[in-house]
C-alpha atoms as a PDB file:
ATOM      1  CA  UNK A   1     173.180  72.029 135.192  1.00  0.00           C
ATOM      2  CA  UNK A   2     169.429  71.467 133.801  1.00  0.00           C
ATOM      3  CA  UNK A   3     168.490  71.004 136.914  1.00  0.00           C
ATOM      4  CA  UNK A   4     169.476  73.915 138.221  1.00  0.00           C
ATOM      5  CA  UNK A   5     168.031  75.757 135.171  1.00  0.00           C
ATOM      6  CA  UNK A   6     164.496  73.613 135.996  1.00  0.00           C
ATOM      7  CA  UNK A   7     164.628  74.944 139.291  1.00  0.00           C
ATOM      8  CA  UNK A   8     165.733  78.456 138.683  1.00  0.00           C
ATOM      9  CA  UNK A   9     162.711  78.777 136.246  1.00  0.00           C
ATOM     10  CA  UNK A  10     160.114  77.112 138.958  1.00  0.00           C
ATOM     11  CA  UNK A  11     161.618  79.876 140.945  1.00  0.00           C
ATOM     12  CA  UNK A  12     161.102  82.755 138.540  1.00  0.00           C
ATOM     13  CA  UNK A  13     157.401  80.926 138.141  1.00  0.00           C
ATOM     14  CA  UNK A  14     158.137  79.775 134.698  1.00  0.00           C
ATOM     15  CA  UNK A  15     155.942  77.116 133.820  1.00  0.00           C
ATOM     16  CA  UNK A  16     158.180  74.067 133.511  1.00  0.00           C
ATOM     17  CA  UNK A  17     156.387  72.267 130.446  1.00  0.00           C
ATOM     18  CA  UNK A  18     158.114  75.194 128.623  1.00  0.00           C
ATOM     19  CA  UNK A  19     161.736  73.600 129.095  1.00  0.00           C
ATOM     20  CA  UNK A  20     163.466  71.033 127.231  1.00  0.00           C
ATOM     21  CA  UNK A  21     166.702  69.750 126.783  1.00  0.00           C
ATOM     22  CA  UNK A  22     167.840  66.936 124.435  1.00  0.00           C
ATOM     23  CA  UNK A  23     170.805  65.658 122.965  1.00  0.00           C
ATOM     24  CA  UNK A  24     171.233  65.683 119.268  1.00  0.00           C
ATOM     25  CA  UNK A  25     173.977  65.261 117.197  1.00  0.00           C
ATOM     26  CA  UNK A  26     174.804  67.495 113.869  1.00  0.00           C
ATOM     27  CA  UNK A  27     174.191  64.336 111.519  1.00  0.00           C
ATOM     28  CA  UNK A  28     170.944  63.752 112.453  1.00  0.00           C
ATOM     29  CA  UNK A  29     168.814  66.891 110.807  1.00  0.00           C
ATOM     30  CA  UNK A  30     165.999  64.866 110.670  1.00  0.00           C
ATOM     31  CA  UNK A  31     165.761  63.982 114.881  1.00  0.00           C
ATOM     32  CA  UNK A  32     166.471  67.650 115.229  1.00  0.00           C
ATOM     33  CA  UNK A  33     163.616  68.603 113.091  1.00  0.00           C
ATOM     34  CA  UNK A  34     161.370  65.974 114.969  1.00  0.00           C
ATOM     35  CA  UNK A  35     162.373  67.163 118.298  1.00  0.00           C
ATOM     36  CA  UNK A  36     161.746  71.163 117.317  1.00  0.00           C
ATOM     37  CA  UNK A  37     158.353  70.368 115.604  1.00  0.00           C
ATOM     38  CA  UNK A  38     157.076  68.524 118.393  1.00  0.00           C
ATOM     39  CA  UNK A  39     158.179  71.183 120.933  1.00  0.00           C
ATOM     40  CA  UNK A  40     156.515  73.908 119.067  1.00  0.00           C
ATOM     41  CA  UNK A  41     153.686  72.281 119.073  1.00  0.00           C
ATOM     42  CA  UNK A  42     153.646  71.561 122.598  1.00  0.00           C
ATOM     43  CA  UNK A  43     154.063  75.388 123.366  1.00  0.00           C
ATOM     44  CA  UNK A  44     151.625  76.624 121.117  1.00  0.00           C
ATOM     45  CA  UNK A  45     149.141  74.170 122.540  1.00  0.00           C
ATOM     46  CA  UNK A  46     149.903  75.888 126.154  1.00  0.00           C
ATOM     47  CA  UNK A  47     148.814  78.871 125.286  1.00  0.00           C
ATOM     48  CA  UNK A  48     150.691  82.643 126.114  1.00  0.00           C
ATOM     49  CA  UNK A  49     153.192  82.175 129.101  1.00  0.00           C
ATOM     50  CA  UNK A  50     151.188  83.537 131.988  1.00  0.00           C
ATOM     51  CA  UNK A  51     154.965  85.633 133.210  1.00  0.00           C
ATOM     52  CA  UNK A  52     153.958  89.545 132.448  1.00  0.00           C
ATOM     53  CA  UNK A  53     156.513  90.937 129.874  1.00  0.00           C
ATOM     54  CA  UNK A  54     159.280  93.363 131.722  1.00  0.00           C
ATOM     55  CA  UNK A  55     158.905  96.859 130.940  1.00  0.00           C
END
């Protein structure tokens, strides 16, 4: 199913560095904070999405 998702986006031109998928279980907070503090950090350092906002 992701990788239908990864190509749907390529597709749509959606830069695939913005995607992400991992597996994470309730008891472990700490891996899920990680994982969501690295992400961010990898999409703030790309910059604005270059996809125009819909009207």
């Amino acid at each position: 199913m992701f990788n239908m998702t990864r190509e749907l986006a390529g597709i749509l031109g959606i830069d695939l560095e913005r995607l992400s998928l991992e597996w994470i279980s309730s008891a472990e907070g700490t891996r899920f904070a990680e994982v969501a503090g690295e992400f961010t950090e990898k999409i703030q350092s790309l910059g604005p999405s270059k996809l125009k906002q819909a009207a």
